[in-house]
Protein backbone atom coordinates (compact mmCIF):
# COMPACT_ATOMS: atom_id res chain seq x y z
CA UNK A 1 56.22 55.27 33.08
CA UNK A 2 55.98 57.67 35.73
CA UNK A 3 53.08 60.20 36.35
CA UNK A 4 55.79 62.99 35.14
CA UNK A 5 56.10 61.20 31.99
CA UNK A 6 52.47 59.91 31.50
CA UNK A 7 51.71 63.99 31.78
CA UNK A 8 54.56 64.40 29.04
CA UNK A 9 52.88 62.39 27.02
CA UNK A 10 49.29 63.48 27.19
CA UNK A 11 51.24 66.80 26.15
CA UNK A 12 53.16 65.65 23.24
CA UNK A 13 49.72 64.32 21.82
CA UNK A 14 47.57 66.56 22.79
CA UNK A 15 45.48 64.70 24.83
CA UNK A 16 42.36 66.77 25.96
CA UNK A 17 40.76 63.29 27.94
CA UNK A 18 41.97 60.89 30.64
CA UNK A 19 40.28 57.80 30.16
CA UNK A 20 39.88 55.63 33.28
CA UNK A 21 39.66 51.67 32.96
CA UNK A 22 38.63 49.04 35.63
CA UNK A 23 36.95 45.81 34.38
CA UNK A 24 34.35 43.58 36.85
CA UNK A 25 34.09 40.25 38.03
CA UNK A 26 32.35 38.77 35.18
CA UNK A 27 35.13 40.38 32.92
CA UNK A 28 33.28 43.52 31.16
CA UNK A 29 35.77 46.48 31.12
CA UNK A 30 34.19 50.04 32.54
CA UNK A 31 35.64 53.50 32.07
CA UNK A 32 35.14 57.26 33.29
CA UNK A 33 36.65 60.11 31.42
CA UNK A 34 37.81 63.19 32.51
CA UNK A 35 39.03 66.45 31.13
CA UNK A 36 42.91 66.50 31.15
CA UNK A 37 42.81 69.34 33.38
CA UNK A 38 41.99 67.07 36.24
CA UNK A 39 44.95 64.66 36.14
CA UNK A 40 48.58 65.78 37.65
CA UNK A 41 50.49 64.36 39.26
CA UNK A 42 48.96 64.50 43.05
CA UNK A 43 45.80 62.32 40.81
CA UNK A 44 48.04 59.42 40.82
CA UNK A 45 48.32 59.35 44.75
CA UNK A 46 44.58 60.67 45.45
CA UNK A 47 42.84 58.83 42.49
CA UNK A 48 39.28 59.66 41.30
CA UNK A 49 36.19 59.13 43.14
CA UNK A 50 33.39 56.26 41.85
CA UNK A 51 30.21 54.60 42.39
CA UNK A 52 31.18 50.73 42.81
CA UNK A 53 27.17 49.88 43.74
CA UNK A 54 26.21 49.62 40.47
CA UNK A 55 28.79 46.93 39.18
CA UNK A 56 27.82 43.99 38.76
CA UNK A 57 29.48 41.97 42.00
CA UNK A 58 30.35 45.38 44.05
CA UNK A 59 29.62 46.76 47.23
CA UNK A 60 26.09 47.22 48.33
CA UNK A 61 24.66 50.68 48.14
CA UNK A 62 26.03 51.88 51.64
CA UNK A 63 29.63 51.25 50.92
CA UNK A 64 29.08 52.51 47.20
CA UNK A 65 32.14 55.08 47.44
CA UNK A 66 35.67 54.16 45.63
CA UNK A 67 38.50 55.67 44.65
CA UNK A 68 40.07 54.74 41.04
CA UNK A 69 43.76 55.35 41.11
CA UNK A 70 45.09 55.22 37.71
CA UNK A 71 48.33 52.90 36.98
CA UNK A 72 50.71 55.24 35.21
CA UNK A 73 52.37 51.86 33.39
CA UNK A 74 49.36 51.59 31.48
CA UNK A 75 49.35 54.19 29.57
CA UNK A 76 48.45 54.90 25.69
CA UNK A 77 46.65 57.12 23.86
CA UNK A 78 43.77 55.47 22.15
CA UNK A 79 43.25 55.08 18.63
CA UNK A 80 39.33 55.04 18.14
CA UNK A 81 38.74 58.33 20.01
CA UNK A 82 37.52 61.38 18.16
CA UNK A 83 38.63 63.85 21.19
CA UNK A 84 42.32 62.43 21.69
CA UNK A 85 42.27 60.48 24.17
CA UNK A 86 45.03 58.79 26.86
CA UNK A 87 44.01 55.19 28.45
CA UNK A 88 45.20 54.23 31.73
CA UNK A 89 43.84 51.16 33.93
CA UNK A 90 43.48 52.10 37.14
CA UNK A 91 42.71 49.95 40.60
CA UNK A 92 40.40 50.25 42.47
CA UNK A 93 41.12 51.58 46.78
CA UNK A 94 38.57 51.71 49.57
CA UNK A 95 38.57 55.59 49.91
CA UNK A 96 37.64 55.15 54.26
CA UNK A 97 40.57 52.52 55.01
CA UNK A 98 43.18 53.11 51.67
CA UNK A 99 43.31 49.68 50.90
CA UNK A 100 42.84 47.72 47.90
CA UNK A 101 39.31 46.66 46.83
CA UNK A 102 39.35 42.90 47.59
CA UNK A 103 36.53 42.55 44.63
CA UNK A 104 38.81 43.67 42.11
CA UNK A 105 39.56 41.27 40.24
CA UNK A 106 43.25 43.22 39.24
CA UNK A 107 44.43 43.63 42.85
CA UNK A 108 43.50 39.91 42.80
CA UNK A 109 46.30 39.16 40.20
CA UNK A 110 48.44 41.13 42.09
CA UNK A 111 48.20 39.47 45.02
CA UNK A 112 49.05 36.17 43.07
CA UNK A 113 52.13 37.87 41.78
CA UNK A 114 52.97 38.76 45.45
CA UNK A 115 52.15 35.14 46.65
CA UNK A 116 54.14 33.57 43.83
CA UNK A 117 57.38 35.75 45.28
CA UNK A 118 57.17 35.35 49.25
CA UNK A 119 57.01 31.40 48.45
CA UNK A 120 60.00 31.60 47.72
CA UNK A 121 59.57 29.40 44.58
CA UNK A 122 60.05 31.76 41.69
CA UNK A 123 59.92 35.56 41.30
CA UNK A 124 58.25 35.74 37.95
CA UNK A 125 55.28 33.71 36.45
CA UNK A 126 54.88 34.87 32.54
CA UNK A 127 52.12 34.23 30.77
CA UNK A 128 50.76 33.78 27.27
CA UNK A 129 47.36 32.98 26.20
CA UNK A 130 45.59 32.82 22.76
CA UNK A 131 42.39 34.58 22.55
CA UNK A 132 40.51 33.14 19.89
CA UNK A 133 37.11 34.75 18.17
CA UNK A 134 34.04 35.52 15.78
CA UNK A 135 33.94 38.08 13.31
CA UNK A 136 30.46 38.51 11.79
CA UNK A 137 28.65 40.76 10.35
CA UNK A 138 24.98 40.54 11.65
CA UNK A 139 23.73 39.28 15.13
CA UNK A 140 20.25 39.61 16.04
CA UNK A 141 18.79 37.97 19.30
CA UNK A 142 16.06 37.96 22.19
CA UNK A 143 14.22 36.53 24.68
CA UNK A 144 11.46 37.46 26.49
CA UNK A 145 8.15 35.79 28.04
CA UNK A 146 7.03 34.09 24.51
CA UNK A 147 9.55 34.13 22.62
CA UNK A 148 13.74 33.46 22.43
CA UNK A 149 15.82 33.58 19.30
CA UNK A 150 19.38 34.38 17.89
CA UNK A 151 20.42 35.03 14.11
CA UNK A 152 24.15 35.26 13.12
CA UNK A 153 24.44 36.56 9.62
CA UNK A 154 28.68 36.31 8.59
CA UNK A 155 30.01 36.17 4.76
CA UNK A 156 31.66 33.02 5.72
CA UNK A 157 28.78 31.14 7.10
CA UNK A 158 28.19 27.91 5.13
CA UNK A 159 24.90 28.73 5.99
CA UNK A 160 25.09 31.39 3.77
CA UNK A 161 25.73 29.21 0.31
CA UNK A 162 22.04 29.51 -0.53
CA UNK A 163 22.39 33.97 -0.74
CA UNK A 164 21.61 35.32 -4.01
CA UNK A 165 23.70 38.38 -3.70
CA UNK A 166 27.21 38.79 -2.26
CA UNK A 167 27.75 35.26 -2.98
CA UNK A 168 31.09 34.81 -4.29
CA UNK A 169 31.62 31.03 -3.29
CA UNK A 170 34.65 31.24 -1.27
CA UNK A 171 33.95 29.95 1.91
CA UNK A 172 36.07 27.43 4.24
CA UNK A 173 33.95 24.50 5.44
CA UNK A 174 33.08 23.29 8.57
CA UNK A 175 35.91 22.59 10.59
CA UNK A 176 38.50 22.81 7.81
CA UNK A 177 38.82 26.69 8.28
CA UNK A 178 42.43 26.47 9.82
CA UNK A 179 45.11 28.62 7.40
CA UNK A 180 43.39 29.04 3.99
CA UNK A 181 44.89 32.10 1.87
CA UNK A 182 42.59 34.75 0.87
CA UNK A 183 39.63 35.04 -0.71
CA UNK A 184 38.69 31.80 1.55
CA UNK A 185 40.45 33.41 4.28
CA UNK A 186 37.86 36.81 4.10
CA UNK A 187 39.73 39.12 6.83
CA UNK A 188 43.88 39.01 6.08
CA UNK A 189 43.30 42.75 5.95
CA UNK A 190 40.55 43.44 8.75
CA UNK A 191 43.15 41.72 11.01
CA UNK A 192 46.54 43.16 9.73
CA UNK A 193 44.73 45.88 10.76
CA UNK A 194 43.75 44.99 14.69
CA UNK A 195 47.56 43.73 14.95
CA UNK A 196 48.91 47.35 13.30
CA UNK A 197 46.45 49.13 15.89
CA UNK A 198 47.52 46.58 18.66
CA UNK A 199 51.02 47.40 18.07
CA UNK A 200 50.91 51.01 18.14
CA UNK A 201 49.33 51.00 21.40
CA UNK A 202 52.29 48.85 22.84
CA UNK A 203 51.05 45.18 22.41
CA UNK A 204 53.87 42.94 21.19
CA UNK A 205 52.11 40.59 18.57
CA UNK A 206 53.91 37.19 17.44
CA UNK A 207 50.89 35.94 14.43
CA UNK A 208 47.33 35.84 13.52
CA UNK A 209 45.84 33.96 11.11
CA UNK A 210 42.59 32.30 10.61
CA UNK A 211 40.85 29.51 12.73
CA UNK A 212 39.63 26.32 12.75
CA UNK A 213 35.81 27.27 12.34
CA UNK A 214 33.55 29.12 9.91
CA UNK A 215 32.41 32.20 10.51
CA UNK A 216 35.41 34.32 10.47
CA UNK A 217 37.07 32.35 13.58
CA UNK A 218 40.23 34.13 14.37
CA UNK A 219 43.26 34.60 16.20
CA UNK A 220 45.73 36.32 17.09
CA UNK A 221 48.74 35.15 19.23
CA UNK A 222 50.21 38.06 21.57
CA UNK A 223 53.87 37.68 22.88
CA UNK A 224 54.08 36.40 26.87
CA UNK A 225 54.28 38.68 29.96
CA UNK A 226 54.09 38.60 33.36
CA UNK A 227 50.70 37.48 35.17
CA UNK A 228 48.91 41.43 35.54
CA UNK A 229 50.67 42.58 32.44
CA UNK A 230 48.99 40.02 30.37
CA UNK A 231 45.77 40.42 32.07
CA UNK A 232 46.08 43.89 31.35
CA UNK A 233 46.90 43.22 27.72
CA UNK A 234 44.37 40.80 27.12
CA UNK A 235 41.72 43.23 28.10
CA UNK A 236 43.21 45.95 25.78
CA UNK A 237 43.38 43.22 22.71
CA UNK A 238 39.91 42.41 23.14
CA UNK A 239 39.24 46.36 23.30
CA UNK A 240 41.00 46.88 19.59
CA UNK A 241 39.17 43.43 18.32
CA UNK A 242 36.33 45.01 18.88
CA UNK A 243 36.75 48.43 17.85
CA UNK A 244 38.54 48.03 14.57
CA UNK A 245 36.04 45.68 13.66
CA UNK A 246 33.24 47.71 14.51
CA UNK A 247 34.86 50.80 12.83
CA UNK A 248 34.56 48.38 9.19
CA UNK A 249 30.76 47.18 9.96
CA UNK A 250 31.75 43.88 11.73
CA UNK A 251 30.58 42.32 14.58
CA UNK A 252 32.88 40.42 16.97
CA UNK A 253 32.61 38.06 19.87
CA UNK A 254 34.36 35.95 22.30
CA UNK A 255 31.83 33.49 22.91
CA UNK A 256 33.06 30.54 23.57
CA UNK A 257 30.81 28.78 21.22
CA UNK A 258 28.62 30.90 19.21
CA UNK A 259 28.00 27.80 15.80
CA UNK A 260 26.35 24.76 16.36
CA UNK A 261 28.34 21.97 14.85
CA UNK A 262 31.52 24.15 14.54
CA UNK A 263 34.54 24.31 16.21
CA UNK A 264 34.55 26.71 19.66
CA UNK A 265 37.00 29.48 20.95
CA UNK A 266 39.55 28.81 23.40
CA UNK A 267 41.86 30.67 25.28
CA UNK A 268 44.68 28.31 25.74
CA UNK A 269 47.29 29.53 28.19
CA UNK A 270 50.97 29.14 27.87
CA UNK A 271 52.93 29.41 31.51
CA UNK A 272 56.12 29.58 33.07
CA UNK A 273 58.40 29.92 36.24
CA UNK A 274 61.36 32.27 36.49
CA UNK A 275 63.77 32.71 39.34
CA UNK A 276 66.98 35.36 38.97
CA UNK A 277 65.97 35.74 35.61
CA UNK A 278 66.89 31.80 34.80
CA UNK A 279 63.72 29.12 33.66
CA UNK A 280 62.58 27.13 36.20
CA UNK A 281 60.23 24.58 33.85
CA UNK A 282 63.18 23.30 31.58
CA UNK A 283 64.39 20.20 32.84
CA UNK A 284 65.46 16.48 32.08
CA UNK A 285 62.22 14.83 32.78
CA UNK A 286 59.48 14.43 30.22
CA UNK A 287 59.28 16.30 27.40
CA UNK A 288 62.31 18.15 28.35
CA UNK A 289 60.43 19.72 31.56
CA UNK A 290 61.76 19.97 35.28
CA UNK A 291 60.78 18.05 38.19
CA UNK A 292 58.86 21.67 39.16
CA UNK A 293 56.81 21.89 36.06
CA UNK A 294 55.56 18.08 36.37
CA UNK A 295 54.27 19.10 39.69
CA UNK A 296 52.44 22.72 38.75
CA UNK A 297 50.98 19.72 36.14
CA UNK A 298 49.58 18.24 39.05
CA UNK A 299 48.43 20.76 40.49
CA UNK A 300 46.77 22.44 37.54
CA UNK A 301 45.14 18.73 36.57
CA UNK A 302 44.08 18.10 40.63
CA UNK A 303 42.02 21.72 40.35
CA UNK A 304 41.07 21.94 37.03
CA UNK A 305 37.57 20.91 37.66
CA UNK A 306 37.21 24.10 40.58
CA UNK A 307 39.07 26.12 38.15
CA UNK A 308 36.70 25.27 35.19
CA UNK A 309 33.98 27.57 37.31
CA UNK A 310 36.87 30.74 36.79
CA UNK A 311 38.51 29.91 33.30
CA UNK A 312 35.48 28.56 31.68
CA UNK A 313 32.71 30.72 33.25
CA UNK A 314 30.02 31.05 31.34
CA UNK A 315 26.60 28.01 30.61
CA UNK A 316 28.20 28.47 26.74
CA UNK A 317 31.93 27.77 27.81
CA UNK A 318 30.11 23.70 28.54
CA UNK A 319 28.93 23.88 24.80
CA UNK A 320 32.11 24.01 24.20
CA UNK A 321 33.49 22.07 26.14
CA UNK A 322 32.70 18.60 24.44
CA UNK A 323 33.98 15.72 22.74
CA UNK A 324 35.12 15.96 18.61
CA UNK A 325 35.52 19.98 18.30
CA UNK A 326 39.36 19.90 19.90
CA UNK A 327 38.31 20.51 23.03
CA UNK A 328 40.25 19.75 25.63
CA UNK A 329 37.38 17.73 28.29
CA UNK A 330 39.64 15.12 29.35
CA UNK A 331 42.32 16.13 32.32
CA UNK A 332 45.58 14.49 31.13
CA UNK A 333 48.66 15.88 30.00
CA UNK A 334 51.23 15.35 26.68
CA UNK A 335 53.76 16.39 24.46
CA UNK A 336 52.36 17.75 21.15
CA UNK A 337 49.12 16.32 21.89
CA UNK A 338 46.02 18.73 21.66
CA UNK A 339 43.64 16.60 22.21
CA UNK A 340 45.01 16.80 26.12
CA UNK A 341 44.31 19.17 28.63
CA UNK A 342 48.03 20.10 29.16
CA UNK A 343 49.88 20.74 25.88
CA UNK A 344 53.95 20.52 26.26
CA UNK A 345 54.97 22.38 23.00
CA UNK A 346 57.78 21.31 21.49
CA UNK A 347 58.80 23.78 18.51
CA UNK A 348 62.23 24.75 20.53
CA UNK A 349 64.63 22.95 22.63
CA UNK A 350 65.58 26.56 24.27
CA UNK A 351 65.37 26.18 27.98
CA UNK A 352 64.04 29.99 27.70
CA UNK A 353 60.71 28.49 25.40
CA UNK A 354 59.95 25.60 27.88
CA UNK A 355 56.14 26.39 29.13
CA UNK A 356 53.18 23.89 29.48
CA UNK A 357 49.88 24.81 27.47
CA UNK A 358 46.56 24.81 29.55
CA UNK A 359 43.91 24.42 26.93
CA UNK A 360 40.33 24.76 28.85
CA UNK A 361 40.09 28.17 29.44
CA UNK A 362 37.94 30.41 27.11
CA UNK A 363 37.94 34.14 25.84
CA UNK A 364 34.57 34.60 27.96
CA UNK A 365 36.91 34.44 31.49
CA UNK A 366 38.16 37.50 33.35
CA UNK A 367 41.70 36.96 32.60
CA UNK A 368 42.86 38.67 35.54
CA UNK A 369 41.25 35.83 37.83
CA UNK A 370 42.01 33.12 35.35
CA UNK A 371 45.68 33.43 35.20
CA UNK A 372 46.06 34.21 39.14
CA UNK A 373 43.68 31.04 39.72
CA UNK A 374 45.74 29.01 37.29
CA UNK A 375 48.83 30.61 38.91
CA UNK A 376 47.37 29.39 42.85
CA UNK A 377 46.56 25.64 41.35
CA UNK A 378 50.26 25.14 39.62
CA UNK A 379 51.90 26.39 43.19
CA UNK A 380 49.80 24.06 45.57
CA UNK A 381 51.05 21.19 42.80
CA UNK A 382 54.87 22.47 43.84
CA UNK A 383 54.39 22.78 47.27
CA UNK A 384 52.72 19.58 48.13
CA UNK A 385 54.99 18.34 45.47
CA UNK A 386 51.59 16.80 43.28
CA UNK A 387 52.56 13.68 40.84
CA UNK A 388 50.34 14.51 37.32
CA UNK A 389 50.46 10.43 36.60
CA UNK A 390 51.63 9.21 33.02
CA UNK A 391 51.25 11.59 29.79
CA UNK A 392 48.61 10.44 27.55
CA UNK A 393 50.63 10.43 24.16
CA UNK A 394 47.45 9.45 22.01
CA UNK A 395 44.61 10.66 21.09
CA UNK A 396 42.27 11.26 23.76
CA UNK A 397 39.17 10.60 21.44
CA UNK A 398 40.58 7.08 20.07
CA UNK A 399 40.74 5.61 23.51
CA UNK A 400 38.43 2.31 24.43
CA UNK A 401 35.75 3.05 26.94
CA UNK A 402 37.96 1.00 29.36
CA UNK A 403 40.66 3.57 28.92
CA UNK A 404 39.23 6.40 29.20
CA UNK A 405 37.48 5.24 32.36
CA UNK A 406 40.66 6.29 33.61
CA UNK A 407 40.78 9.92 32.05
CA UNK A 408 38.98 12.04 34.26
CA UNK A 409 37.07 15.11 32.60
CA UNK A 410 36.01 18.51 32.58
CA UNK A 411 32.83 19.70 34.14
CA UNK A 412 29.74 19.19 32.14
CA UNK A 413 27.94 22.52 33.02
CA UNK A 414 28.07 25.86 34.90
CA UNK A 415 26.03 24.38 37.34
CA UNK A 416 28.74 21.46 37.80
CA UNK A 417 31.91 23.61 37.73
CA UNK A 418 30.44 26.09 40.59
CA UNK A 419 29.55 23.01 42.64
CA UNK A 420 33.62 21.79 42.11
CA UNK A 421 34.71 25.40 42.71
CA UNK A 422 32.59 25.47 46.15
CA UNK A 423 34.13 22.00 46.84
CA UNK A 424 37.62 22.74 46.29
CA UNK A 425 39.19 26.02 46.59
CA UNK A 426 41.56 26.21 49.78
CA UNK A 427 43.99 26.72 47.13
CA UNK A 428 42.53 30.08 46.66
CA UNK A 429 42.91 31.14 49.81
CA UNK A 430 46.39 30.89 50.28
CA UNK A 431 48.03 34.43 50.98
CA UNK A 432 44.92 35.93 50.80
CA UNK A 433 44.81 35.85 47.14
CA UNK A 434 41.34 34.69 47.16
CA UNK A 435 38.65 35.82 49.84
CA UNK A 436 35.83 33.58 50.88
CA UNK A 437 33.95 36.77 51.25
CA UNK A 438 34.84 37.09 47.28
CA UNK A 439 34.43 33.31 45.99
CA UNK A 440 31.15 33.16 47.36
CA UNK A 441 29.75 36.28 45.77
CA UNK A 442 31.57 34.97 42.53
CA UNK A 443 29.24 31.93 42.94
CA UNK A 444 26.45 33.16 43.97
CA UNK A 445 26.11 36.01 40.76
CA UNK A 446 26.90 32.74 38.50
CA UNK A 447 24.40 30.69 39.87
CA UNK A 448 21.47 33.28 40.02
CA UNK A 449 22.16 35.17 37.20
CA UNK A 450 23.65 32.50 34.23
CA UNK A 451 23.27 29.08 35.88
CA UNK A 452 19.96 29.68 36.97
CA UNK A 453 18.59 31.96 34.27
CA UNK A 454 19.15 29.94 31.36
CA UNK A 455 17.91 26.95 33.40
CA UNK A 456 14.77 28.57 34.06
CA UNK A 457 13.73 29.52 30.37
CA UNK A 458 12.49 27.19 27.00
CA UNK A 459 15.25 26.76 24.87
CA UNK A 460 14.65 27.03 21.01
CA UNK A 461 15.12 23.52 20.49
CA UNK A 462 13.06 21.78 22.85
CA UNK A 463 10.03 23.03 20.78
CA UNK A 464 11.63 21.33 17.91
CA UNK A 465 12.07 17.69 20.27
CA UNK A 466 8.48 18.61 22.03
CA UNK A 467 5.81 20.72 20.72
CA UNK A 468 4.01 17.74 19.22
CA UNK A 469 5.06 15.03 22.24
């Protein structure tokens, strides 16, 4: 759109707020509202003045002032409000020199976009990733100086078999939760609904269904785009997720792993390389895949470990990340194969569907730095032309100790992936994408505040292993 038309719009629906979007480095979305009266078309040159001190990885206190310029492509009106409302994400400018905000984790995305296209390798990197998630309807937790708990309370819990009310005995078991019909499957409806809302405000949606897990695990597949378009959209999905679950009593989260003993959530990440509009990944090598794509393999496989630190962020992405649940710990690559790290699908022999499948990442990471970070690791595999090794076309979790001595893994821990991500990210920097300035802020917040803190306090368990020891 332009700003003419974003201001036809607001008319036609009788917008009387702008809603401003802009989401921080650990990946929680923000927004400012103003009356409609504010926004013409001179407010999508000048933008709208901010605080950035307060958000969590910003500027310090004496550089606190930003301007928010909103992106007129991102526009929709949105369909919880009360007041009606139109969206736009806007990014973030230094108001004193005009330039971008090198914290923001959008520009960042950007700038992998603009990297991708002045190497000269491709013009277009899409991208499709599968969000996976919770839906419960009771979460209670704390922690404080003497005491830490959590309580999930969800109509599909197994846990739940014991209830004397509301107890209807449909229920998918641990692990065996993947594509039951209704009654087991409990929320056909609740997320007919989320894809109905998704599509009126402009997502395209391929499926959803029900997940692997317990608990209401869900997801719901949205069509590819290109690297800030899907960012964008991922942050909008998880936006309506929440919402239209919340707006029926429900709970939702993208915790990687919320159940002991059940499966996690992933957000596995389908890519591709365009040039001129023509599929740079199809090829005559394995699987059907170019020359190219075995080498953004490489790369992707060389980083993953320093990437793990960006795509699986959190101290609760490494209880997922673990043998026997389908996780993807070992860094090897195959057709069909989920147990790998690198999934080639192979449901069409189209040149146009020919993509690789990244499967560590998790719903908990900032999708704008995810897919650019993914995006840097796949390029430096092209451009210093990176061998991945031999697929793995067995399962990962059937191989003899000797074997897998060969497999090289995921990071165990938080702690582990920021010490790979400090070790290895000239990648990053290439272009500018990344800042040192910015990747050592990034680790820093992680370590202090999630690292460190969860480090530093009893976990509920250890009283069960040690009260009496």
């Amino acid at each position: 759109m332009t700003p003419k038309e974003v201001l036809e719009l607001a008319k036609e629906n009788g917008a009387r707020q702008i809603d401003l979007r802009f989401t921080d480095i650990p990946s929680l979305q923000h927004h400012v509202s103003y009356p409609t009266s504010r926004l013409d078309e001179s407010a999508f040159e000048e933008g709208f003045g901010i605080d950035g001190s307060s958000i969590r990885g910003w500027a310090a206190i004496h550089e606190s002032d930003m301007l928010l310029m909103p992106d007129p492509n991102t526009a929709f009106m949105d369909p919880f409000a009360a007041v009606p409302t139109l969206v736009m994400v806007g990014d973030i400018i230094d108001p004193i020199t005009k330039q971008h905000y090198e914290r923001d984790p959008r520009w960042i995305a950007r700038k992998a976009e603009m990297y991708l296209e002045n190497s000269g390798i491709a013009d277009t990197a899409y991208v499709g990733a599968e969000a996976e998630f919770f839906i419960f309807d009771n979460i209670r937790f704390d922690q404080d100086q003497h005491s830490g708990y959590y309580f999930i309370d969800a109509e599909e819990g197994r846990w739940n078999s014991g209830r004397e009310k509301d107890n209807l005995g449909y229920r998918p078991r641990y692990k065996e939760g993947y594509f039951p019909v209704p009654p087991t499957d409990h929320y056909q409806d609740l997320r007919s609904e989320m894809v109905a809302t998704m599509i009126k405000c402009g997502l395209d949606i391929e499926c959803h269904h029900h997940e692997v897990a317990t608990g209401g695990q869900a997801e719901i597949d949205q069509r590819f785009d290109t690297l800030v378009k899907s960012a964008d959209n991922m942050m909008l999905y998880k936006y309506i997720v929440r919402n239209v679950a919340n707006r029926h009593g429900k709970t939702v989260t993208f915790m990687p792993k919320p159940l002991f003993a059940d499966n996690g959530s992933g957000m596995h990440t389908h890519q591709s390389l365009w040039k001129d509009g023509q599929p740079l990944f199809a090829g005559d090598c394995y699987a059907g895949l170019s020359q190219l794509a075995l080498w953004y393999i490489g790369g992707l496989l060389k980083h993953a470990r320093a990437l793990s630190a960006i795509i699986a962020p959190t101290t609760n992405s490494y209880k997922r990340l673990v043998p026997g649940y389908e996780a993807p710990v070992n860094l090897a690559y195959s057709r069909r194969n989920r147990s790998a790290a690198i999934r080639v699908p192979m449901y069409s022999a189209s040149p146009k569907a020919k993509r690789l499948e990244f499967r560590p990442p998790d719903p908990s990471a900032n999708p704008y730095l995810a897919f650019g970070a993914m995006l840097m690791a796949g390029l430096d595999g092209i451009l210093n032309k990176l061998d991945p090794g031999e697929p793995l076309d067995k399962d990962i979790y059937d191989l003899s100790p000797e074997e897998m001595k060969n497999v090289p893994s995921m990071p165990a821990s938080l702690d582990e992936a920021l010490d790979c991500l400090e070790d290895d990210h000239a990648f990053l920097l290439k272009g500018d994408v990344f800042t040192e300035e910015m990747l050592e802020s990034f680790i820093d917040y992680k370590r202090k505040n999630e690292a460190d803190a969860i480090r530093l306090r009893p976990h509920p368990y250890e009283f069960a292993l040690y009260y009496d020891i």
